[in-house]
Each structure stands twice: as structure tokens, then as C-alpha cells.
N, C-alpha and C. Protein backbone atom coordinates (compact mmCIF):
# COMPACT_ATOMS: atom_id res chain seq x y z
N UNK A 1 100.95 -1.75 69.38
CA UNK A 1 100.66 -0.34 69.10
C UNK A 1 99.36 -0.24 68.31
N UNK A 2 98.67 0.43 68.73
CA UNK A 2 97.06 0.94 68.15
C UNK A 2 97.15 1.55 67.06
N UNK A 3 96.12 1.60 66.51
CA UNK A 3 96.39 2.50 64.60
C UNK A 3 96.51 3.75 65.19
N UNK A 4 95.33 4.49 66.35
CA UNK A 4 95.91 6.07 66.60
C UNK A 4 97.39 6.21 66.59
N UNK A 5 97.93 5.24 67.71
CA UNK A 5 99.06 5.20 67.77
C UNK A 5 100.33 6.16 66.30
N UNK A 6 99.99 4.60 65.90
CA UNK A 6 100.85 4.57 64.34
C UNK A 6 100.30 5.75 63.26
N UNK A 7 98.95 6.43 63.44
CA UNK A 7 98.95 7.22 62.86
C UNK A 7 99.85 8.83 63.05
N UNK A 8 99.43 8.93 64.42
CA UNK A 8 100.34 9.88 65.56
C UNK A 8 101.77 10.29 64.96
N UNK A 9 102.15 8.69 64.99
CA UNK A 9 103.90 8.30 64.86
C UNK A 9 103.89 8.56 63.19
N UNK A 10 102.90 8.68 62.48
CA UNK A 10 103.29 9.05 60.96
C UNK A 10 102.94 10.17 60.54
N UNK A 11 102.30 10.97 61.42
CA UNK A 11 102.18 12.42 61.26
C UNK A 11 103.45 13.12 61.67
N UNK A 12 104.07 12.59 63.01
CA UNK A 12 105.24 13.50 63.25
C UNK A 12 106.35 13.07 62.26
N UNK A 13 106.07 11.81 62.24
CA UNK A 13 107.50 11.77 60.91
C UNK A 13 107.06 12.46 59.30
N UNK A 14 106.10 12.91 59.44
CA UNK A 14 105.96 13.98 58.07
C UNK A 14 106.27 15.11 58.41
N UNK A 15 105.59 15.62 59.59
CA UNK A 15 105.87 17.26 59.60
C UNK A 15 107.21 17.17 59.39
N UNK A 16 107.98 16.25 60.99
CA UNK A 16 109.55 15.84 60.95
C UNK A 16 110.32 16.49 59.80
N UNK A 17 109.84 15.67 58.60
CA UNK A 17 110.38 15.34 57.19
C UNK A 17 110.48 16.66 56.85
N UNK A 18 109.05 17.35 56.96
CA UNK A 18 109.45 18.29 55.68
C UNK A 18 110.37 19.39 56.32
N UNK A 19 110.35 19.45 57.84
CA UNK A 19 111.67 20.51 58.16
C UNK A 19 112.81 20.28 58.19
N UNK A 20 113.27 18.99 58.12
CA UNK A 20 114.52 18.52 57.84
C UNK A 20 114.91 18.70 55.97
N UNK A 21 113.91 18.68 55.50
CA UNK A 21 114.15 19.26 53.77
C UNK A 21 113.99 21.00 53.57
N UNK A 22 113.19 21.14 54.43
CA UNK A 22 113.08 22.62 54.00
C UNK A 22 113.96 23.62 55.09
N UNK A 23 114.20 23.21 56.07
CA UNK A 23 115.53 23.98 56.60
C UNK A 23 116.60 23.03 56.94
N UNK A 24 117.02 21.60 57.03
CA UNK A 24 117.93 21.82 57.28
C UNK A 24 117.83 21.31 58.45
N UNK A 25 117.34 21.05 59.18
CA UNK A 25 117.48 20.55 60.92
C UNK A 25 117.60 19.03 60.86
N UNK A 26 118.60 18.57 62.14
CA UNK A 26 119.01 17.45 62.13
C UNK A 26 117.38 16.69 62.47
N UNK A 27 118.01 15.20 62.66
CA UNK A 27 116.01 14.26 62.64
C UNK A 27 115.88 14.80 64.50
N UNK A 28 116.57 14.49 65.38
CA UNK A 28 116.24 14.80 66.87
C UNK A 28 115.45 16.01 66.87
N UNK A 29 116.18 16.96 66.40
CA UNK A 29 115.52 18.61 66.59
C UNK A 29 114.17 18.74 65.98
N UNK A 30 114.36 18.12 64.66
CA UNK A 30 113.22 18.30 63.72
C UNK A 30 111.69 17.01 64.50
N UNK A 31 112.25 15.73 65.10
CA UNK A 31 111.29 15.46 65.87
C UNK A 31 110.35 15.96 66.91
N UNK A 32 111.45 17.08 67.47
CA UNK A 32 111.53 17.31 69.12
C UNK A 32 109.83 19.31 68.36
N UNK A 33 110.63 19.09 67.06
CA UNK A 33 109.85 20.53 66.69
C UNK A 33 108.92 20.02 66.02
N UNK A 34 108.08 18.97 65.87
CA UNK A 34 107.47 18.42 65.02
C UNK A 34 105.83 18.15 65.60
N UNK A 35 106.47 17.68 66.94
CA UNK A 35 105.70 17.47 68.39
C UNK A 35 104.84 18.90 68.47
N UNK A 36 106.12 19.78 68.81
CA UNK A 36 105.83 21.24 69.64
C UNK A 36 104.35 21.63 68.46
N UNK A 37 104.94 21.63 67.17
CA UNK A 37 103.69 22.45 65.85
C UNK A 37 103.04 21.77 65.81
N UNK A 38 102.34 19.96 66.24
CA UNK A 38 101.72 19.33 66.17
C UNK A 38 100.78 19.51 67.76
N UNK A 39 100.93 19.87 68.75
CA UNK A 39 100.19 20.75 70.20
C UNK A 39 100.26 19.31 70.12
N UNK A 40 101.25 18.12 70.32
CA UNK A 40 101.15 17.18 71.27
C UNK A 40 101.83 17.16 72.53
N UNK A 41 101.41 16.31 73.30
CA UNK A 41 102.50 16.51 74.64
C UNK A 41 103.68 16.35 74.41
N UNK A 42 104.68 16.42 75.16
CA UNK A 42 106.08 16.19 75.57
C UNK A 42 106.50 14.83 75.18
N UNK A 43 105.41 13.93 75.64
CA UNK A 43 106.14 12.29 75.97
C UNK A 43 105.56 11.92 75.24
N UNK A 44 104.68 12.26 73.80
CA UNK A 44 104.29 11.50 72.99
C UNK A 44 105.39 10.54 72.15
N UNK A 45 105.33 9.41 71.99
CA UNK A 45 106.19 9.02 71.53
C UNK A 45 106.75 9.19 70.31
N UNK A 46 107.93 9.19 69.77
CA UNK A 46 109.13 9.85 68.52
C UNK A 46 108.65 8.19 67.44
N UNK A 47 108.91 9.07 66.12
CA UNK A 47 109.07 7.74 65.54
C UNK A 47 110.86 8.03 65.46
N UNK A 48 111.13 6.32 65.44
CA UNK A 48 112.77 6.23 65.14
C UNK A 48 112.97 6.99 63.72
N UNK A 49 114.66 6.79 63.67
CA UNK A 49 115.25 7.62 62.26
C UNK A 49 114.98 6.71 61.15
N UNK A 50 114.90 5.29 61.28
CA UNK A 50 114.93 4.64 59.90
C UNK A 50 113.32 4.88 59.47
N UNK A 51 112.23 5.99 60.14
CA UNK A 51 111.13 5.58 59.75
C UNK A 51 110.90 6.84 59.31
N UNK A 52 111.69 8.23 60.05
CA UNK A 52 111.74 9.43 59.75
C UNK A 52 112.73 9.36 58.27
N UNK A 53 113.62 8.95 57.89
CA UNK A 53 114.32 8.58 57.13
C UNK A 53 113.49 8.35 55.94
N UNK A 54 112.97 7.16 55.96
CA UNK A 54 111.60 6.90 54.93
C UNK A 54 110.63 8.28 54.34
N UNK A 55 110.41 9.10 55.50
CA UNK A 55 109.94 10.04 55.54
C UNK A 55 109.93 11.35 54.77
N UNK A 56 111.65 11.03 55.11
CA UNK A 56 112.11 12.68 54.24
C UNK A 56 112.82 12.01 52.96
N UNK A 57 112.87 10.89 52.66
CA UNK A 57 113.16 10.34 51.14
C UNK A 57 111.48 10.45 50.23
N UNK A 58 110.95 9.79 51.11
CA UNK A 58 109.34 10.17 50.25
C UNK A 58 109.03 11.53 49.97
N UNK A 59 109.40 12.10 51.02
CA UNK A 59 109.26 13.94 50.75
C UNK A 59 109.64 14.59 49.26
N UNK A 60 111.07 14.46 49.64
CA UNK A 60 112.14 14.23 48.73
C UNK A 60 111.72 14.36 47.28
N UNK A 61 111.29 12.98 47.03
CA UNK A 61 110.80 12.24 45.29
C UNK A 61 109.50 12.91 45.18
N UNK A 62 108.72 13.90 46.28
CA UNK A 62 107.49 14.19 45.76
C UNK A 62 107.32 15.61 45.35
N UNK A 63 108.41 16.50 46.26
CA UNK A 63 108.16 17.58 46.33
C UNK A 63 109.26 18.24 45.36
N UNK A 64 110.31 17.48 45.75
CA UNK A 64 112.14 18.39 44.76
C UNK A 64 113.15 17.16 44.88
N UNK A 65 112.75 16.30 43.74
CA UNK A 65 113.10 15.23 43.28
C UNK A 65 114.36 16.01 42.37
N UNK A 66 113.79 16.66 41.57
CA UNK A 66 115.16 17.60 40.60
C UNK A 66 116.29 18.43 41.20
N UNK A 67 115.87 19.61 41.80
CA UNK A 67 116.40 20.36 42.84
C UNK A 67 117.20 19.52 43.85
N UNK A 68 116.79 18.57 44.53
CA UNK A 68 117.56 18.37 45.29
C UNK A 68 119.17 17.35 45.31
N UNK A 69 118.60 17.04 44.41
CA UNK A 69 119.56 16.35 43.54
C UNK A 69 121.00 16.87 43.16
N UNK A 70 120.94 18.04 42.38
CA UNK A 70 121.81 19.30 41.99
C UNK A 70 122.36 19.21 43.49
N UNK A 71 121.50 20.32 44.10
CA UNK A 71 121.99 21.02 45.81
C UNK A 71 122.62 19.56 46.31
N UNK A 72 122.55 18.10 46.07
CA UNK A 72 123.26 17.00 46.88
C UNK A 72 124.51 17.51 46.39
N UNK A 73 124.49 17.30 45.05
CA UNK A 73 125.97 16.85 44.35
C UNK A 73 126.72 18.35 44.66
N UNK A 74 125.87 19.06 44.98
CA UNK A 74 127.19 20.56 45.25
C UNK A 74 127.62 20.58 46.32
N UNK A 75 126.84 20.17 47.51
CA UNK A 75 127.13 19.72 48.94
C UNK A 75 128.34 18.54 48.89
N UNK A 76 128.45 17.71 48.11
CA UNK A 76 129.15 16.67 48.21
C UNK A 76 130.53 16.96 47.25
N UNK A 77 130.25 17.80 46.11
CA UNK A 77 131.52 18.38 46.09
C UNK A 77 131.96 19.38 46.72
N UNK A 78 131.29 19.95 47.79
CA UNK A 78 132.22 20.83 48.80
C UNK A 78 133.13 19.97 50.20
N UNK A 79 131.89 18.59 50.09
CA UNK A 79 132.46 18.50 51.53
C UNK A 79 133.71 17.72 51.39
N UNK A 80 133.99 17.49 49.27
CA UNK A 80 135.26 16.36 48.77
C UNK A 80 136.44 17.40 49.41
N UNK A 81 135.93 18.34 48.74
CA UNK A 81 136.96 19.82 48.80
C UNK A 81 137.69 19.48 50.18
N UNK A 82 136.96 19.43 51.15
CA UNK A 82 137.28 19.91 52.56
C UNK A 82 138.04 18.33 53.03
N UNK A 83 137.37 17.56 52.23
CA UNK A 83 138.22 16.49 52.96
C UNK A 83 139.45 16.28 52.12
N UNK A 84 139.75 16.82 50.94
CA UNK A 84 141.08 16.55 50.39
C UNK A 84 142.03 17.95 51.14
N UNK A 85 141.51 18.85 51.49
CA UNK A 85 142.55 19.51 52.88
C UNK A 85 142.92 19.11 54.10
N UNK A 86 142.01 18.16 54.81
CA UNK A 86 142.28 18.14 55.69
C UNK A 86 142.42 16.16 55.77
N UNK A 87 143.00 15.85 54.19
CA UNK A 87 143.57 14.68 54.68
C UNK A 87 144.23 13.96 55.44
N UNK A 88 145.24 14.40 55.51
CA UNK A 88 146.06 14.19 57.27
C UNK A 88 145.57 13.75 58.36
N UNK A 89 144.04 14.11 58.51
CA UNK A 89 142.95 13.82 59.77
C UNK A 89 142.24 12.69 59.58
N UNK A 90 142.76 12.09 58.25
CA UNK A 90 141.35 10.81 58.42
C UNK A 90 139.96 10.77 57.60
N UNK A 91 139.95 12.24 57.17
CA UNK A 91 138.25 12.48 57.08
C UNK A 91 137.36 11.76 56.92
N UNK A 92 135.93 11.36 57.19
CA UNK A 92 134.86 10.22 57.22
C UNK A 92 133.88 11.50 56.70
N UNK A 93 133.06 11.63 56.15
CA UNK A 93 131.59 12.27 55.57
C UNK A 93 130.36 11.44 56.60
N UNK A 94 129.51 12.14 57.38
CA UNK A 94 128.37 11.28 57.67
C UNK A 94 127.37 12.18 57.28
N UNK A 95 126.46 11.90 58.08
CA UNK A 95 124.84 12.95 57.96
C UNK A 95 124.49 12.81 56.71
N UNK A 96 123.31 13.72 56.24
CA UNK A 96 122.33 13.99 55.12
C UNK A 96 123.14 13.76 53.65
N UNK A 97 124.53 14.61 53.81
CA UNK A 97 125.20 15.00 52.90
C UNK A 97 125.81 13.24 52.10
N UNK A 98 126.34 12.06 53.53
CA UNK A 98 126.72 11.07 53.00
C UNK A 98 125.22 10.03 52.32
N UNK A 99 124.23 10.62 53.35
CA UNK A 99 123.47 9.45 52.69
C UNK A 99 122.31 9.62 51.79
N UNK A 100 122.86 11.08 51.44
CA UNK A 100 121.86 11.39 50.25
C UNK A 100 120.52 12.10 50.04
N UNK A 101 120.31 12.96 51.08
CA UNK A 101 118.75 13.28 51.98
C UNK A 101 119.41 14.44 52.23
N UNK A 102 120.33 14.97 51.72
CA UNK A 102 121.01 16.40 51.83
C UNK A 102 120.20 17.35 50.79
N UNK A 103 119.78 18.71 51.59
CA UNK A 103 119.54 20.17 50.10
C UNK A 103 120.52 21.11 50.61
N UNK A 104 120.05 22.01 49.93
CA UNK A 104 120.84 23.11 50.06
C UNK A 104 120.90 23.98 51.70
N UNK A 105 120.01 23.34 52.44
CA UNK A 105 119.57 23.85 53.50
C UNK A 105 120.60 23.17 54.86
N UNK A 106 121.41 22.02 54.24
CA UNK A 106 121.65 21.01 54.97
C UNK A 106 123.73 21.56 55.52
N UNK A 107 123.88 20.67 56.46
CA UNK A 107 125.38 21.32 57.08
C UNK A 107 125.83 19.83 56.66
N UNK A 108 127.20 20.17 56.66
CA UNK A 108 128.05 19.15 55.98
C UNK A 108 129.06 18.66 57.59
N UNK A 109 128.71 17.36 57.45
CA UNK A 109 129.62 16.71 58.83
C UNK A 109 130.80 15.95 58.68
N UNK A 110 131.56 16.32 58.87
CA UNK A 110 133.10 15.43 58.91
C UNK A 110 133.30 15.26 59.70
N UNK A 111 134.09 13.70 60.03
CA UNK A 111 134.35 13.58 61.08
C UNK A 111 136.04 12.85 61.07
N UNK A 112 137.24 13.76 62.09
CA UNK A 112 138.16 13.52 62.19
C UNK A 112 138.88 12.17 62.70
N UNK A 113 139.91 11.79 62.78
CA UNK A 113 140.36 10.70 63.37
C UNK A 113 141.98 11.10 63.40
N UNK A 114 142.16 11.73 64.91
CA UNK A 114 143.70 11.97 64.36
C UNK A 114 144.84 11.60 66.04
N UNK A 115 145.70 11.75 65.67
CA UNK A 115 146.48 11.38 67.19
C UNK A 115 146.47 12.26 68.07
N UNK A 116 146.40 13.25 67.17
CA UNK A 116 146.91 14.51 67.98
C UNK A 116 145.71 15.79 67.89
N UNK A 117 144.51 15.40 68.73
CA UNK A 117 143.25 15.62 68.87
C UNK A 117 143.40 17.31 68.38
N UNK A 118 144.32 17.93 69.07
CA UNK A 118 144.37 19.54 68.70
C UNK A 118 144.93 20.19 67.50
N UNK A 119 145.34 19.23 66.25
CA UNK A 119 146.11 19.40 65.21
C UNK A 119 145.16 19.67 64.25
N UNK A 120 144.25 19.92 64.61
CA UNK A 120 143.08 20.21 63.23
C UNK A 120 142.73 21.52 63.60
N UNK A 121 143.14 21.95 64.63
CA UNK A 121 142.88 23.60 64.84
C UNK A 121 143.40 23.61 64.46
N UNK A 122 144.87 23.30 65.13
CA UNK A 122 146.20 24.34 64.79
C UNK A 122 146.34 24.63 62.89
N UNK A 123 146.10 23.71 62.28
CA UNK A 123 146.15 23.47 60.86
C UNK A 123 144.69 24.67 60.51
N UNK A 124 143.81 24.66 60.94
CA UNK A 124 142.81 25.57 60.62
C UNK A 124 143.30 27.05 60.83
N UNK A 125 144.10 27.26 61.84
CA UNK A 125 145.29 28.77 62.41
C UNK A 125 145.29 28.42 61.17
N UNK A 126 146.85 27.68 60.87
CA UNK A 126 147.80 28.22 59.95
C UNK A 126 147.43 28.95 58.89
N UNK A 127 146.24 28.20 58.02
CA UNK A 127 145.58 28.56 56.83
C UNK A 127 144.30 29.52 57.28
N UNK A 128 144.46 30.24 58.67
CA UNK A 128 143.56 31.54 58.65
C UNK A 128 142.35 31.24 58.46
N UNK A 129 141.71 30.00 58.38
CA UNK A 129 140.23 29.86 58.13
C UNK A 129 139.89 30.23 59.36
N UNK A 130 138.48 31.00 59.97
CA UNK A 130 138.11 30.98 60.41
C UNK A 130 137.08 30.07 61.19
N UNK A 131 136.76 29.64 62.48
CA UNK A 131 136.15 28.70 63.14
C UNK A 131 135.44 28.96 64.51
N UNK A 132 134.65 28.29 64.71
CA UNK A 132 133.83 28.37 66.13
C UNK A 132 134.09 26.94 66.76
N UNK A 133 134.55 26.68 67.81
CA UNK A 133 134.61 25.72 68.94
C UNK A 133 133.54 25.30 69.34
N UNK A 134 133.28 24.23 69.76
CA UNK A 134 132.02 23.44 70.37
C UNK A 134 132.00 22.45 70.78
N UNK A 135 131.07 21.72 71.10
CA UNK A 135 130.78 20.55 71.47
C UNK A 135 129.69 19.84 71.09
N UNK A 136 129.73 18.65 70.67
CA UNK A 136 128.16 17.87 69.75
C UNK A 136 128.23 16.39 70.54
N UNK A 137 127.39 15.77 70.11
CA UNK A 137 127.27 14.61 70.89
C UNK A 137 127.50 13.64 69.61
N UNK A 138 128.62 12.42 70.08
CA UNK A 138 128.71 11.68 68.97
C UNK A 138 128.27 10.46 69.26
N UNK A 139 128.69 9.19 68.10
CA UNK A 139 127.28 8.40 68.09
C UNK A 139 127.49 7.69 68.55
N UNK A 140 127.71 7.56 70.20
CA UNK A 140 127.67 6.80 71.34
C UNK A 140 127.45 7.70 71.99
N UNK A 141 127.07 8.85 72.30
CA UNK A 141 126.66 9.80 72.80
C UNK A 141 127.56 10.29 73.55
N UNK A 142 128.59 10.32 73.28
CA UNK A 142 129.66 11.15 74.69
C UNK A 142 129.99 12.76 73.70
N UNK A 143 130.34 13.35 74.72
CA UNK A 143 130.77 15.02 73.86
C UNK A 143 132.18 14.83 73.22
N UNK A 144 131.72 15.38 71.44
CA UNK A 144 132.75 15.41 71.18
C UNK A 144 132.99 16.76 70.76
N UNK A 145 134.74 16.95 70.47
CA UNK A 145 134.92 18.24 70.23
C UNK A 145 134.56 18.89 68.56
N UNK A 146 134.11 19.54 68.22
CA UNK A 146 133.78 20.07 67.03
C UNK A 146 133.98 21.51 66.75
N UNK A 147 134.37 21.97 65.66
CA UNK A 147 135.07 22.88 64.99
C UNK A 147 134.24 22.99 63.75
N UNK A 148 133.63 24.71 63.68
CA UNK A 148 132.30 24.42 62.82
C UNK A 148 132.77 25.83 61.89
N UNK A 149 132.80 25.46 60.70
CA UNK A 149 133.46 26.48 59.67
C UNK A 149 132.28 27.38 58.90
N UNK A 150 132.48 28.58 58.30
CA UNK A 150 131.62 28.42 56.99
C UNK A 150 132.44 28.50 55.49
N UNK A 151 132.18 27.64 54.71
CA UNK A 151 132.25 27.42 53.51
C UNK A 151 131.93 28.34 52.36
N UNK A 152 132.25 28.74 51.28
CA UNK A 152 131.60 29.41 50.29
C UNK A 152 130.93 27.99 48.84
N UNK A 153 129.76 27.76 49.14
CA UNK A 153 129.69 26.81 47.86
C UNK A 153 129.14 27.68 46.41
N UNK A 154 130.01 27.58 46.00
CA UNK A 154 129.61 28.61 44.46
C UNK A 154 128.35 28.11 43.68
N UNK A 155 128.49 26.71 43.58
CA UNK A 155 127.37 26.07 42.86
C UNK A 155 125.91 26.07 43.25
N UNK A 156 125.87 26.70 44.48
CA UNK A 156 124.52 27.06 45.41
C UNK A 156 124.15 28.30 45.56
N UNK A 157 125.85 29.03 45.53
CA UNK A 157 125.35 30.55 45.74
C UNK A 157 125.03 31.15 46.99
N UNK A 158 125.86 30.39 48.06
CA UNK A 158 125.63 30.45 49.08
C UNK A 158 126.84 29.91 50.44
N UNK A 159 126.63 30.40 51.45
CA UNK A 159 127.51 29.83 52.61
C UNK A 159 127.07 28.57 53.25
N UNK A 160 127.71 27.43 53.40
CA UNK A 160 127.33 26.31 54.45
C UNK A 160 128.22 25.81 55.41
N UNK A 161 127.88 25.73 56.19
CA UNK A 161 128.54 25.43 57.40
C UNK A 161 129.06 24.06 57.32
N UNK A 162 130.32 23.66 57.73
CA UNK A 162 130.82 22.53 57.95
C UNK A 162 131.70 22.47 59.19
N UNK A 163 131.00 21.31 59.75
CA UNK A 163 131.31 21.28 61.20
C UNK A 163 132.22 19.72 61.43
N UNK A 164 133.13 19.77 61.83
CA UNK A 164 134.26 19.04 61.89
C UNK A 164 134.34 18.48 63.63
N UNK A 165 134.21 17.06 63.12
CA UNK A 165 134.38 16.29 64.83
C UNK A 165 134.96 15.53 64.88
N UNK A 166 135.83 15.87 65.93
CA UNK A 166 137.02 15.88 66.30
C UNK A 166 137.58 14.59 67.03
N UNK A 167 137.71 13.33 66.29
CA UNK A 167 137.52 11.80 67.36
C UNK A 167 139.06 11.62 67.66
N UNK A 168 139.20 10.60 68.29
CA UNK A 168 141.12 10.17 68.33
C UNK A 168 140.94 8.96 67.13
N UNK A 169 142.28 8.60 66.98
CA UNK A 169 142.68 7.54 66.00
C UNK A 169 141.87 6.73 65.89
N UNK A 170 141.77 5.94 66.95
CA UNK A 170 141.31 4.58 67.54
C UNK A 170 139.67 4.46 67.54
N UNK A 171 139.11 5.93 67.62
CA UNK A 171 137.88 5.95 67.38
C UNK A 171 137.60 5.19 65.68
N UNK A 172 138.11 5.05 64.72
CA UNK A 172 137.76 4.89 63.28
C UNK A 172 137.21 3.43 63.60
N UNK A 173 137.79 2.35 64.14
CA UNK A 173 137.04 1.17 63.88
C UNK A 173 135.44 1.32 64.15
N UNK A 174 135.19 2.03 65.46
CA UNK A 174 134.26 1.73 65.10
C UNK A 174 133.04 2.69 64.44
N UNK A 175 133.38 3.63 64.40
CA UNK A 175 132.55 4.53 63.79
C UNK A 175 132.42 3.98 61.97
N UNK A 176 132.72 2.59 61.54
CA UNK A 176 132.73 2.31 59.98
C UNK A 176 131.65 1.11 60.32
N UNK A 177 131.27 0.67 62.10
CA UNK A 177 129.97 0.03 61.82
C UNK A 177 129.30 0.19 61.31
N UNK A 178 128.25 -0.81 60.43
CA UNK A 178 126.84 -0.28 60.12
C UNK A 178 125.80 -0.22 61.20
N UNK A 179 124.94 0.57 60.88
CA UNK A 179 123.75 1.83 61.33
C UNK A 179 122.99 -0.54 61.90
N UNK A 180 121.41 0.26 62.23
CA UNK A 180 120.28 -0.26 62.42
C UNK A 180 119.90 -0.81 61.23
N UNK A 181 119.80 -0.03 59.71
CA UNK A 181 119.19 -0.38 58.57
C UNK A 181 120.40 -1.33 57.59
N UNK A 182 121.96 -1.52 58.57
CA UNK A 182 122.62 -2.49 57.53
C UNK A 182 123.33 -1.25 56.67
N UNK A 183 123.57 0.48 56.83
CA UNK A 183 124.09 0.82 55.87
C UNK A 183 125.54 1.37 56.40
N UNK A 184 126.03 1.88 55.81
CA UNK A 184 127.71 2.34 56.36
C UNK A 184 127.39 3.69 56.71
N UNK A 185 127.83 4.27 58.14
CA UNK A 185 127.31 5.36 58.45
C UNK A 185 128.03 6.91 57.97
N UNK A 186 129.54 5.75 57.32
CA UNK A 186 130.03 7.65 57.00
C UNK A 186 131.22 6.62 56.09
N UNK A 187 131.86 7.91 55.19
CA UNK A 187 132.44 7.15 54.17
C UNK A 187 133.84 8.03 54.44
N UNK A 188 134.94 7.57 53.58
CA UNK A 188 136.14 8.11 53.24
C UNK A 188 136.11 9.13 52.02
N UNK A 189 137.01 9.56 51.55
CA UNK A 189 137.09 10.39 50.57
C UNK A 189 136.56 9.63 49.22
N UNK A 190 137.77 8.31 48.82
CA UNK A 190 137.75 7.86 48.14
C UNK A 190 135.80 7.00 47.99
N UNK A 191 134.96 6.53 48.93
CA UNK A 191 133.77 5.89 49.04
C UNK A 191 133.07 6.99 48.87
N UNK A 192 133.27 8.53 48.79
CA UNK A 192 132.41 9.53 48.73
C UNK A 192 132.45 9.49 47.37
N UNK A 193 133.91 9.15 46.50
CA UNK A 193 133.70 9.52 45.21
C UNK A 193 133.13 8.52 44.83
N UNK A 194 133.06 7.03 44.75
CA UNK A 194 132.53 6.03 44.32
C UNK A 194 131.37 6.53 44.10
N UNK A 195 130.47 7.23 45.40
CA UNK A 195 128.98 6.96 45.96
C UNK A 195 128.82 8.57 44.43
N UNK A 196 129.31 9.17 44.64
CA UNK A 196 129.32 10.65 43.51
C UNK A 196 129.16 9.96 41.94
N UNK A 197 130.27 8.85 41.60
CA UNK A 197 129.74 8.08 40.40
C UNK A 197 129.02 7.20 40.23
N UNK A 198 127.98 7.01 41.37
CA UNK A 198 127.32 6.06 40.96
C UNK A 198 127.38 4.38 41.21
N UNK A 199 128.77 4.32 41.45
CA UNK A 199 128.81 2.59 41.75
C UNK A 199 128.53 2.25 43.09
N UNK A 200 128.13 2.74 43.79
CA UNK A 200 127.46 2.19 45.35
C UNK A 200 126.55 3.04 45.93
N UNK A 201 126.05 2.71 46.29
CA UNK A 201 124.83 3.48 47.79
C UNK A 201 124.76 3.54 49.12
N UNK A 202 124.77 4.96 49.43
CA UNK A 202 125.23 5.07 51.14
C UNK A 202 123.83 4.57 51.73
């Protein structure tokens, strides 16, 4: 790869960066929009996530090192909230919110593991929360089912969406692989609180 190249590939992982901090968009979208505001072609090539990643952590420590910090830990005590209701399901934390690259701008991802694939609605009925149905692509890329809420987080002052995906049992082994970079891609309740005090890093 040529320095234009690599320069190219480090411009889109900045713009990338800063819309994934300042609204909120996952790294695909925020690549795919990064391109479009940059008037490059279509097929210019993406930088990967562990480099976009780099990206919006440098952002991060330069721009709202303080701020974002706060907005993590309120995100992460909402998404404890949600997973001590819907224990029964398994809950796993992934995205921004588990690995720390979460603001206030950011959606909170859980992800289910249950036998009885339709029991996390029905449990969402009982208790009247309201929900939207969908479909997302999970990380083997097949469609999974998802159930996308909004939240009230007080400590933000604001509504966030938490979107709930929906795996079978058997899915848990392997969704506790580690990623490309060696890290654990989504945690349990109990590894969310660890990672909240401090004794480990997602």
C-alpha cells in the first residue's frame, strides 16, 4: 500500500471517528458516510475497525476525554439496569457501550441467549414496555431478530435506545470468542460490573 493510499485510509478513519463520537453511528455506517463527505468514490477502500477503533479512542482523549467518561458510566449503568430485568435471557453487553468508546449519543446493545427465542417479547408484553421489531445482522452476519426499546437515562437527561438481539441458547459459546485485537467482544452482567470497577478492560 502507497502512502496516498494510507493517507486516504487515515482520513476516512478520522472523519469515521468523529461521527461515531458525535452522533452515535455504528463504524460500517459511519465508514460508508465518511467516504460520501469525503467526494471519494464508492470502492475506495474502508479502513478496518481495529484502526477506526484507534481512531475514535484518539478522538475521544482529545476532544471529551471528561464528558465522555460520565455519559460511559451512565450508559453502562442503564444497560446494568436492563440486564438485571431481563436476566432470565442470558444478557451479554457488546458495542461502544461494552468497550468503552460509548457517549451520550451512543445505543446500548444486548444481546439475548434464550431457548425460547419469543420469550423476550412476550416478557416485554407483560411489563407493557413498549418495542419495535426488526432485524440486524449479527456477527457472522446472518439476520438476527432484534427488539429495540427506548430507555429513560436520568443521568443524561435523555432517551436511549436499547436494542436487544435475540440469539438461541447455543449461540453463547461462541459469541464469548475474542474479536481480531484479542479482546472479549461482549460481557455478562457480572464482567460489566468488574469492567464499571475498574479491575479489567473490555
Amino acid at each position: 500500500m502507497d502512502a496516498s493510499r494510507d493517507d486516504i485510509t487515515a482520513e476516512i478513519a478520522a472523519v469515521a471517528a468523529r461521527l461515531v463520537v458525535e452522533e452515535g453511528l455504528e463504524y460500517a455506517a459511519a465508514k460508508r458516510r465518511a467516504v460520501k463527505q469525503l467526494g471519494l468514490p464508492a470502492r475506495t477502500p474502508l479502513p478496518d475497525n481495529a484502526t477506526l477503533d484507534a481512531a475514535v479512542r484518539e478522538d475521544i482523549a482529545v476532544f471529551c476525554p471528561d464528558t465522555q467518561a460520565t455519559e460511559l458510566l451512565a450508559l453502562r449503568e442503564l444497560a446494568l439496569l436492563w440486564m438485571e430485568r431481563l436476566q432470565a435471557f442470558r444478557p451479554h453487553l457488546g458495542g461502544s457501550v461494552w468497550h468503552g468508546t460509548a457517549t451520550r449519543h451512543s445505543d446500548v446493545y444486548l444481546q439475548l441467549f434464550c431457548d425460547d427465542p419469543k420469550a423476550p417479547e412476550w416478557t416485554l408484553l407483560d411489563h407493557r414496555v413498549e418495542y419495535h421489531p426488526g432485524t440486524v445482522n449479527g456477527w457472522r452476519g446472518e439476520p438476527v431478530e432484534a427488539l429495540t426499546l427506548r430507555a429513560r437515562c436520568e443521568a443524561l437527561g435523555q432517551w436511549v435506545l436499547v436494542h436487544l438481539m435475540v440469539h438461541e441458547h447455543d449461540d453463547l459459546r461462541g459469541a464469548l470468542k475474542p474479536d481480531a485485537q484479542g479482546r472479549k467482544p461482549r460481557g455478562d452482567a457480572a464482567a460489566l460490573r468488574r469492567l464499571m470497577a475498574g479491575e479489567v478492560s473490555a
